[in-house]
Protein backbone atom coordinates (compact mmCIF):
# COMPACT_ATOMS: atom_id res chain seq x y z
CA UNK A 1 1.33 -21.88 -12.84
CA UNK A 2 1.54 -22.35 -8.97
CA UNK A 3 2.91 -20.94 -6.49
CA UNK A 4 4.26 -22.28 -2.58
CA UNK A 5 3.55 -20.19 0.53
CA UNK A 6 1.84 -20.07 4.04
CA UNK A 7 -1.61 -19.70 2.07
CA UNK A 8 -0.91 -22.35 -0.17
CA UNK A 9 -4.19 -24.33 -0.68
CA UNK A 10 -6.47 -21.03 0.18
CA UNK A 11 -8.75 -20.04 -3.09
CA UNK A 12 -9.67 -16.49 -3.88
CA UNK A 13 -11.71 -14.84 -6.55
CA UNK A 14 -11.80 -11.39 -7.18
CA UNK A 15 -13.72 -9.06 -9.35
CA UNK A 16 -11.02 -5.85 -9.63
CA UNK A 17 -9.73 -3.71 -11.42
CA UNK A 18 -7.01 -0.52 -11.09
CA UNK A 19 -5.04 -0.82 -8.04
CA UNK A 20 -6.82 -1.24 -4.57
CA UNK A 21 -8.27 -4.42 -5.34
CA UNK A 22 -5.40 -6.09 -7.11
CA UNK A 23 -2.51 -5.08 -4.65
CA UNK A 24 -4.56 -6.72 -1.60
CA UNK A 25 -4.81 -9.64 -3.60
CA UNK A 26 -1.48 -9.93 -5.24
CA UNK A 27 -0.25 -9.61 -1.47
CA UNK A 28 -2.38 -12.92 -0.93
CA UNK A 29 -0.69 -14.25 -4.43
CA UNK A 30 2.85 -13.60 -3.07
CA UNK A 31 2.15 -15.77 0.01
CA UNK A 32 1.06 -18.86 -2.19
CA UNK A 33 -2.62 -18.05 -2.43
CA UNK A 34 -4.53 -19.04 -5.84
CA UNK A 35 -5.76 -15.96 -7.27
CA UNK A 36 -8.50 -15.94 -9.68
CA UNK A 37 -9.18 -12.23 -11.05
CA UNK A 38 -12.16 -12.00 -13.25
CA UNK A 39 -11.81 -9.22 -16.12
CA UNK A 40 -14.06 -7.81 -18.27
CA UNK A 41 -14.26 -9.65 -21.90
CA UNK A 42 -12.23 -7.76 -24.43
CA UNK A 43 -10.52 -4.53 -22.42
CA UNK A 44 -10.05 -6.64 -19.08
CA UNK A 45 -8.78 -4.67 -16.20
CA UNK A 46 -8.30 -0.65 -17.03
CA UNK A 47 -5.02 -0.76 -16.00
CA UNK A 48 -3.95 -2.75 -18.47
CA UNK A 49 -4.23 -0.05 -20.80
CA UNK A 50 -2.45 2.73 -18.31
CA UNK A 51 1.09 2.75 -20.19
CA UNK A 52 3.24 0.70 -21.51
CA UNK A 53 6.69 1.29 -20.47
CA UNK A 54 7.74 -1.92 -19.02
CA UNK A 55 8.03 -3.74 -22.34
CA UNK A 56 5.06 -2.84 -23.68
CA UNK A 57 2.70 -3.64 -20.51
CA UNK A 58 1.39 -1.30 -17.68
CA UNK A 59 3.60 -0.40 -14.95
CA UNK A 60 0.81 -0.39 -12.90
CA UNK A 61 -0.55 -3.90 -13.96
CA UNK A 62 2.65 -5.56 -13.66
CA UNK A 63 3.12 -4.39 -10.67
CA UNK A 64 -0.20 -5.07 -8.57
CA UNK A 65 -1.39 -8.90 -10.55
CA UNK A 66 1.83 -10.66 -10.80
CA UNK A 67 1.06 -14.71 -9.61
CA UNK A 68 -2.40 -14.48 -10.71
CA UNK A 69 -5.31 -16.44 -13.36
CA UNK A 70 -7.08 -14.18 -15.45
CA UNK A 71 -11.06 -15.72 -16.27
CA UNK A 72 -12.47 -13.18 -18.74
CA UNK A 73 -16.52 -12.93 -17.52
CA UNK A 74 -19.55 -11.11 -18.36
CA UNK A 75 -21.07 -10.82 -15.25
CA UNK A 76 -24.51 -9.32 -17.17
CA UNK A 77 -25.02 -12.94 -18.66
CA UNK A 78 -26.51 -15.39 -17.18
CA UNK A 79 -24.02 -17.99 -17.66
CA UNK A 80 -20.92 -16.16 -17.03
CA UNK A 81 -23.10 -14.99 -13.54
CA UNK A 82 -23.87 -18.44 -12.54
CA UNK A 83 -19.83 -19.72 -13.38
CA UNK A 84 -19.18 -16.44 -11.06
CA UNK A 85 -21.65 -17.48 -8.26
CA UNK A 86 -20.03 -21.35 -8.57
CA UNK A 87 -16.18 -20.14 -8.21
CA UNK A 88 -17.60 -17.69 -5.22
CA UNK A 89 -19.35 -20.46 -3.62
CA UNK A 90 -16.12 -22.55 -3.89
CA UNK A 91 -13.72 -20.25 -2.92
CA UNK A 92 -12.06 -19.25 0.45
CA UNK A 93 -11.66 -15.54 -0.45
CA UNK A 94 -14.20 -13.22 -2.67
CA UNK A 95 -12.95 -9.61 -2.87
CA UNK A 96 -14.45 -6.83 -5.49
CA UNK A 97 -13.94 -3.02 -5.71
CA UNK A 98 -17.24 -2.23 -7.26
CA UNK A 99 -18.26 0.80 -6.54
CA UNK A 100 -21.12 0.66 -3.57
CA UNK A 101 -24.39 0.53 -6.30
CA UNK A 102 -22.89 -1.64 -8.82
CA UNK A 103 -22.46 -4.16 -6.37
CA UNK A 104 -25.49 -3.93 -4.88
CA UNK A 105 -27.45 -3.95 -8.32
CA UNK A 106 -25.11 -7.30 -8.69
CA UNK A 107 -25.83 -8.51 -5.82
CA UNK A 108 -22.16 -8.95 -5.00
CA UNK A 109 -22.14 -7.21 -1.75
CA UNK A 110 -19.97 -8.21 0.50
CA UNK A 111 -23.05 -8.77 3.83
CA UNK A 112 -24.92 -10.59 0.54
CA UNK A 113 -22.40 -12.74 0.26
CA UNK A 114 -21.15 -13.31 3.56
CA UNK A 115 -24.94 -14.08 4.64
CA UNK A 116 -25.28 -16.81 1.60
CA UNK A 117 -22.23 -18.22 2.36
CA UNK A 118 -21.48 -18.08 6.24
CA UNK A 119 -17.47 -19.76 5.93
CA UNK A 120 -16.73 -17.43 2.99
CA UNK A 121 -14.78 -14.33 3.77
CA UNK A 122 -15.84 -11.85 1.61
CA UNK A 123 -14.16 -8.16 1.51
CA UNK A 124 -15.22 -5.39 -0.40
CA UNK A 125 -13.35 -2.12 -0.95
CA UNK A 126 -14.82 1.13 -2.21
CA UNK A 127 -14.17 5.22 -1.87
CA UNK A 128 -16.57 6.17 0.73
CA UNK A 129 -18.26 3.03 2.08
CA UNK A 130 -21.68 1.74 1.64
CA UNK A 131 -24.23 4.12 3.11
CA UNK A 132 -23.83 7.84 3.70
CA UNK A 133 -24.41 11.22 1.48
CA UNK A 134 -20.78 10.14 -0.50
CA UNK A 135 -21.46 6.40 -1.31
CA UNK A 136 -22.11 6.70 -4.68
CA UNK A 137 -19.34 9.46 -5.47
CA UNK A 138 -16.40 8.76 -8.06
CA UNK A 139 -13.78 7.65 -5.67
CA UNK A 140 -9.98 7.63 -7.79
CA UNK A 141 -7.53 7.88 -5.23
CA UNK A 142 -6.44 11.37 -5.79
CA UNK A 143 -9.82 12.39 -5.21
CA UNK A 144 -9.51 10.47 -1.72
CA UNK A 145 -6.35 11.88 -1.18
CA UNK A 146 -7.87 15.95 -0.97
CA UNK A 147 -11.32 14.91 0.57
CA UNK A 148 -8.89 12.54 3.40
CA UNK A 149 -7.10 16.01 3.62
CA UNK A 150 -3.81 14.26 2.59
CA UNK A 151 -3.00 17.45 0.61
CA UNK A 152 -3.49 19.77 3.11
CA UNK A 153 -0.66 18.41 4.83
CA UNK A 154 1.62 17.74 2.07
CA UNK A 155 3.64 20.14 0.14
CA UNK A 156 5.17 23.60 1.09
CA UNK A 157 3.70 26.95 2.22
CA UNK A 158 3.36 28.18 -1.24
CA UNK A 159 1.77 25.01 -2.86
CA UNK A 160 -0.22 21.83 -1.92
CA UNK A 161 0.82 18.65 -3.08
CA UNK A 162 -0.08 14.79 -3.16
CA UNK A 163 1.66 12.14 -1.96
CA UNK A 164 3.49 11.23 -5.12
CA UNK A 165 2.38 7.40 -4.93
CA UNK A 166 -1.39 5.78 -4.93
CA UNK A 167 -1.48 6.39 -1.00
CA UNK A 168 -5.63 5.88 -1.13
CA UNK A 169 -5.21 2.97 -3.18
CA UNK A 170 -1.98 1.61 -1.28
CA UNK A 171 -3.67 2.03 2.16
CA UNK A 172 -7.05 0.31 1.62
CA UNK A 173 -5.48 -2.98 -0.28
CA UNK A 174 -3.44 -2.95 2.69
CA UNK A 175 -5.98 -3.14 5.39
CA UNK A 176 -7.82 -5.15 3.16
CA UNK A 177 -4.83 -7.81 3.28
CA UNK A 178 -4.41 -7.45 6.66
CA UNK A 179 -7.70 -7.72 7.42
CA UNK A 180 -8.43 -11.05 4.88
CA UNK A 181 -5.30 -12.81 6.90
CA UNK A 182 -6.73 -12.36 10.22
CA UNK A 183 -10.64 -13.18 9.16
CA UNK A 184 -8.59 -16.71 7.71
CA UNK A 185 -6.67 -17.34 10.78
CA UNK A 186 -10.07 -16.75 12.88
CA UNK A 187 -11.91 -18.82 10.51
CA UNK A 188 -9.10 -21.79 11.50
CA UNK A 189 -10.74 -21.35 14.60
CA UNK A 190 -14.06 -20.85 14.46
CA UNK A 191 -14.72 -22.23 11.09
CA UNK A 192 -16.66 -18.64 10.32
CA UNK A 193 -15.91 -16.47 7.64
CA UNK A 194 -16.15 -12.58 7.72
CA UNK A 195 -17.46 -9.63 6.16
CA UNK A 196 -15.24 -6.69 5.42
CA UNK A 197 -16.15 -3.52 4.41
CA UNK A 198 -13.12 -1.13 3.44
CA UNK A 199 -13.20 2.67 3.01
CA UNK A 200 -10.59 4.10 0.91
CA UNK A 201 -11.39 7.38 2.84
CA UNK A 202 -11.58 6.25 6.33
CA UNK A 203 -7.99 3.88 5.50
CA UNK A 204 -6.68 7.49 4.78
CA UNK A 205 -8.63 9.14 7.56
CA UNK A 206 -6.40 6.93 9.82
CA UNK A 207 -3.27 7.79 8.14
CA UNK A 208 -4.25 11.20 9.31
CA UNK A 209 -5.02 10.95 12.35
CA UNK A 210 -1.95 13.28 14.53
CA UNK A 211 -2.48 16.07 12.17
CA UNK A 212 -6.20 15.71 12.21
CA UNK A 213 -6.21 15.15 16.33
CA UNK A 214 -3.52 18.60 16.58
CA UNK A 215 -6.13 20.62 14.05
CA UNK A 216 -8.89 19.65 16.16
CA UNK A 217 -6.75 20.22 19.86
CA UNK A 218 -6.01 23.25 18.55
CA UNK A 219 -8.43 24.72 16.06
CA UNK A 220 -6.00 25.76 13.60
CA UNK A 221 -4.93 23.31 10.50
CA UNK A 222 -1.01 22.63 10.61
CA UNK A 223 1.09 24.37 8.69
CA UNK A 224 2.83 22.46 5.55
CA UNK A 225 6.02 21.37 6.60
CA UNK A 226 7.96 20.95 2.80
CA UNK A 227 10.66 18.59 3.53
CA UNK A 228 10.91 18.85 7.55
CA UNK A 229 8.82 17.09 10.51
CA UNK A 230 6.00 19.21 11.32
CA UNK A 231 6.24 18.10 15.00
CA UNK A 232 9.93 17.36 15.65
CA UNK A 233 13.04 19.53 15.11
CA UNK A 234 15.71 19.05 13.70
CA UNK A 235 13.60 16.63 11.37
CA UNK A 236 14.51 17.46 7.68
CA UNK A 237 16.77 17.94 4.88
CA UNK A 238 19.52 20.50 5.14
CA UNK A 239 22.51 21.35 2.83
CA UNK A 240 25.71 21.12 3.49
CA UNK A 241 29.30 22.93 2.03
CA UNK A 242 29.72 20.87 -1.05
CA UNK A 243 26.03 21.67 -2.25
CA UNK A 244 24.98 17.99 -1.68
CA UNK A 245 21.93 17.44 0.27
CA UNK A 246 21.00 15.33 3.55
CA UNK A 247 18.68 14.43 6.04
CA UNK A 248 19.02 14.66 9.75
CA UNK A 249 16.85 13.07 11.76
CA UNK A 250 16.62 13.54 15.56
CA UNK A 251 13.68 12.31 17.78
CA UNK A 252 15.24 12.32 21.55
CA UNK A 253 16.63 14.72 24.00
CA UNK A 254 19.90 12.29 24.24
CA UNK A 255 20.13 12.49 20.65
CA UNK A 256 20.11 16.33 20.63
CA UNK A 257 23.35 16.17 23.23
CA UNK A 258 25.10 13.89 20.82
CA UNK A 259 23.87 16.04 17.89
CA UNK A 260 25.41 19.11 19.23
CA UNK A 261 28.38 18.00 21.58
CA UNK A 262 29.59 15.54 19.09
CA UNK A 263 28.83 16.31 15.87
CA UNK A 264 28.64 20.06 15.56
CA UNK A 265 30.51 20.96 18.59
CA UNK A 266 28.47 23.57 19.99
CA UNK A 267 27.74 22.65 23.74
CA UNK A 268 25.97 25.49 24.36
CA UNK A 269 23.74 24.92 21.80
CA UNK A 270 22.36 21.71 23.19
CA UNK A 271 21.15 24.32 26.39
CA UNK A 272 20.03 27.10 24.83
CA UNK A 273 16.44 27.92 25.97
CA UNK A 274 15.10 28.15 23.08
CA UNK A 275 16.45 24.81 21.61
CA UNK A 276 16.67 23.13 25.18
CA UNK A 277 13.52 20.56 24.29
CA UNK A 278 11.75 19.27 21.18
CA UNK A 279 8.77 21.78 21.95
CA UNK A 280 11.18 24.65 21.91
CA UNK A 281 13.38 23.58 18.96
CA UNK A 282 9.62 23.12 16.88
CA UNK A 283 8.30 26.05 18.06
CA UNK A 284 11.73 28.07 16.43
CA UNK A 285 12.41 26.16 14.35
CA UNK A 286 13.02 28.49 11.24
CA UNK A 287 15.60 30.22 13.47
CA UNK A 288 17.21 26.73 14.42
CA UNK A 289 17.56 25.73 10.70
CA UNK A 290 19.25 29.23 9.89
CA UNK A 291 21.53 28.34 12.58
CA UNK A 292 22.33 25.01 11.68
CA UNK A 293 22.51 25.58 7.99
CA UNK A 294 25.56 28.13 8.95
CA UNK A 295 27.12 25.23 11.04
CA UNK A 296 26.70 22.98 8.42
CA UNK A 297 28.69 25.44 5.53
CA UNK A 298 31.57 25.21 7.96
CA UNK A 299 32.01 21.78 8.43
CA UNK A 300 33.65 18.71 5.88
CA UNK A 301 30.95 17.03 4.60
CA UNK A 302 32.71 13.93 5.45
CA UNK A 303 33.89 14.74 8.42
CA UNK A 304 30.13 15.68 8.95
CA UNK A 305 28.58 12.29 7.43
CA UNK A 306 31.16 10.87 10.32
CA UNK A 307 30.38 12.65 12.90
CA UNK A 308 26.79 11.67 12.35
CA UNK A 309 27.37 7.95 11.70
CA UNK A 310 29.80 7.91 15.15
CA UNK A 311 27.20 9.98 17.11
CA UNK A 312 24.42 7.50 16.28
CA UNK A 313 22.10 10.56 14.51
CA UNK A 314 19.94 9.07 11.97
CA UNK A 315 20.81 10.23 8.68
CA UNK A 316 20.15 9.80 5.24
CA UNK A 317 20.71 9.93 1.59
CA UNK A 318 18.09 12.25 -0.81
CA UNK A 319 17.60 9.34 -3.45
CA UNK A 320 15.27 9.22 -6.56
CA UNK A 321 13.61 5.89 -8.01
CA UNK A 322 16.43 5.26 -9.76
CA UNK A 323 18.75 4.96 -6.74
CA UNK A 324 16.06 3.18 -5.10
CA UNK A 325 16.06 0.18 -7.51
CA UNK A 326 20.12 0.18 -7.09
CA UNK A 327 20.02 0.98 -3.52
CA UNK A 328 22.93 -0.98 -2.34
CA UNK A 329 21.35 -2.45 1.09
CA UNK A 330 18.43 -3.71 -1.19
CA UNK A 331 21.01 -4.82 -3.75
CA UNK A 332 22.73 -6.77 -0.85
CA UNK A 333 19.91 -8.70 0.64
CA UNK A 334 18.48 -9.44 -2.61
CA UNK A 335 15.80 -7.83 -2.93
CA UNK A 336 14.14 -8.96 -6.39
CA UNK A 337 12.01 -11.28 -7.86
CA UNK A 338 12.35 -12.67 -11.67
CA UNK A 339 9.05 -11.99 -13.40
CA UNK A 340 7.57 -13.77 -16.43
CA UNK A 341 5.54 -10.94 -18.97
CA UNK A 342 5.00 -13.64 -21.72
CA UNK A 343 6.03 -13.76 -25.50
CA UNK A 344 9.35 -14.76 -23.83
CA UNK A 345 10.03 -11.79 -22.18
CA UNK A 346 10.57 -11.61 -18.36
CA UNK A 347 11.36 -8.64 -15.90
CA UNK A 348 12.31 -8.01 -12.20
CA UNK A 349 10.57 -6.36 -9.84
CA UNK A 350 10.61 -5.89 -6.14
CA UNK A 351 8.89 -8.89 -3.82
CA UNK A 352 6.73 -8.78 -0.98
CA UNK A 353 8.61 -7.26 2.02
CA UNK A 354 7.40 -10.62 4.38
CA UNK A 355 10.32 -13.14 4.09
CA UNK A 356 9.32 -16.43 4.91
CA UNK A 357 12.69 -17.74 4.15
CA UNK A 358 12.22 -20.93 1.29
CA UNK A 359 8.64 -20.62 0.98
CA UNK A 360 9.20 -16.43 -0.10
CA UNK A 361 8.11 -16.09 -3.71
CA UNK A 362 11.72 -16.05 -6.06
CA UNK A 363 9.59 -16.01 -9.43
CA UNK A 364 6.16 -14.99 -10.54
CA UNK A 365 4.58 -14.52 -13.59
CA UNK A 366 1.70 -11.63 -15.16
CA UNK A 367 -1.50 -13.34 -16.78
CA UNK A 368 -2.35 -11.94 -20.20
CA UNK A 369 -6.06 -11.60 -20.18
CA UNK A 370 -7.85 -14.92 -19.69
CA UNK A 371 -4.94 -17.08 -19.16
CA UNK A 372 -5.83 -18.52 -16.79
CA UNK A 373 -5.50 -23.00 -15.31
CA UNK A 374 -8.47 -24.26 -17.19
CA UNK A 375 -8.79 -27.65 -14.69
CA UNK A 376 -7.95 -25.58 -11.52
CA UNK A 377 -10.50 -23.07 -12.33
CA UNK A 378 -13.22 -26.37 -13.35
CA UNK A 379 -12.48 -27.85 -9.68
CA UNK A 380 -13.23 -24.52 -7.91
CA UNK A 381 -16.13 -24.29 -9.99
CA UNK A 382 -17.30 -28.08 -9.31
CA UNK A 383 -16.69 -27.69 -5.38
CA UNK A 384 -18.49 -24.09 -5.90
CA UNK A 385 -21.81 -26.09 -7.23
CA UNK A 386 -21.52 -28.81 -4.76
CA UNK A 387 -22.14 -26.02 -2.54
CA UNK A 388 -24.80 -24.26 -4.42
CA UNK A 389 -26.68 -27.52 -4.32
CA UNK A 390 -26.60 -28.38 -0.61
CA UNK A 391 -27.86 -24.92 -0.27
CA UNK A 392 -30.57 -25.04 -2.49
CA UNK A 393 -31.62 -28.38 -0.79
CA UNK A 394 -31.41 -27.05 2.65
């Protein structure tokens, strides 16, 4: 099991489990990176054990450790904790998602590590951060997701919502990635590793920042907007004479001339003072969605859908998951990748959105627990003690 990619030949070990952890390192998998995820002996990662709709695995494992080596450790023996300390020593990479006082009563934190091993870059992602009145608090991402305010913002005026994907989860393995990739490519340079310390709250708190900034401007919380912009009109989804659904998207004052001199034909519309500039259209904009939803009930919907398309307004389709995965632009470029589950079974699943033309990942596989390349995993291990030992001598 191997894999091609720009981070072919880079080693990384990772003690993780659920979904913040494994996506940032499947990312690193996808781009040709050997993965080595250490599981717990028996269970193995929790999300393993989440559902098991796609052919009797998790969605959620599938999806987040394709391209990976399970190793199946106890990291409370002394054994399995020095083979641990060897493949961190003799890796490029060592990420965990221990929560803040496990991995300090492991001594796996990620300023221990770093300090130990000064070219290793080691990243560590928890709820809160180390340090502070919340450190040691439960941190599952829908938890993150009302104390990051996320739901406050999300939903309609009768009822809050989440976002109706891991967005806690998703954001922090994505600045972890991000941030992994450029501690290697300053590393190349420098030949100095990093230590990263991710936040699943402060990855959201960023993701929040223009409603939080406009709640704190103006002292008042922004309203929910449902399924329209809360700062840009007409932003949203409006229905049109056959019942069928759309969304209209307009962002620029030239936009708003097109919108209503070519596509509604309402000139004086486009003038109106209290539709004349984004400000004014937000500011009334129930009264501007009344107005256009009349329009709208007068007008083809394919002479509309047009109109839009020949007026260069932004438009599109309401889909659900299942038009997603047929979505014709995605089936048109390609966008899969043939997975292996084992037992002779085999799926396909979405790849990384990077395309690095020939070396982009066309297959992958998903470890069953402690499958892993017993002679890879020995030759991390053997450079991992080489290390140990110069250090002990020094």
């Amino acid at each position: 099991m191997s894999r091609t990619g720009p981070l072919e030949g880079v080693v990384v070990v990772s003690l993780e489990q659920a979904v913040a952890g494994p996506f940032a390192t499947r990312q690193l998998a996808d781009l040709g990176a050997t993965v080595i995820k250490i599981e717990r002996p028996i269970k193995g990662d929790l999300a393993r054990h989440y559902d098991s709709k796609l052919k009797g695995h998790s969605i959620f494992f599938v999806w987040v450790n394709r391209g990976k080596h399970s190793l199946v450790l106890d990291v409370k023996s002394e054994s399995d904790r020095h083979f641990l300390d060897c493949l961190i020593a003799g890796a490029d990479v060592f990420l965990h998602n221990l929560s803040p006082a496990a991995a300090a009563r492991n001594n796996l934190t990620a300023r221990e590590l770093s300090d130990l091993h000064p070219s290793l870059i080691a990243c560590e992602i928890s709820g809160y951060g180390p340090g502070g009145p919340r450190d040691g608090d439960k941190a599952y991402d829908l938890a993150i997701q009302a104390e990051a305010a996320v739901m406050s913002v999300t939903g309609s005026d009768e009822q809050i919502s989440k976002a109706g994907f891991p967005a806690a989860d998703i954001a922090a393995a994505m600045y972890a990635f991000s941030g992994i990739l450029a501690a290697l490519f300053q590393r190349g340079s420098t030949g100095k590793g990093a230590c990263l310390s991710i936040s699943m709250l402060e990855c959201l708190a960023e993701w929040m920042s223009a409603p939080t900034y406009s709640a704190r401007e103006s002292g008042s919380s922004p309203q929910r907007a449902g399924h329209r912009h809360a700062y840009i009109a007409p932003y949203g989804v409006f229905t049109l004479a056959d019942s069928s659904q759309i969304l209209i998207a307009i962002q620029t004052e030239e936009e708003w001339q097109r919108f209503c001199e070519g596509v509604i034909c309402d000139h004086e519309l486009s003038t109106h003072p209290l539709y004349s500039s984004n400000e004014h259209r937000i500011a009334n904009v129930e009264t501007l969605e009344t107005l256009l939803a009349q329009r709208f009930a007068e007008i083809d919907p394919k002479v509309l859908r047009s109109h839009l398309q020949e007026n260069l307004i932004a438009n599109a389709q309401l889909n659900d998951p299942i038009d997603l995965w047929t979505h014709e632009q995605l089936l048109s470029r390609g966008f899969r990748m043939d997975v292996d589950l084992g037992d002779g079974q085999s799926t396909q699943l979405f790849p990384l959105p990077l395309n690095f033309g020939t070396s982009s990942a066309e297959q992958s596989w998903i470890p069953s627990l402690g499958e892993h390349d017993s002679e890879l995993v020995q030759d991390i291990v053997a450079r991992g003690e080489a290390v140990l030992r110069v250090g002990r001598h020094e």
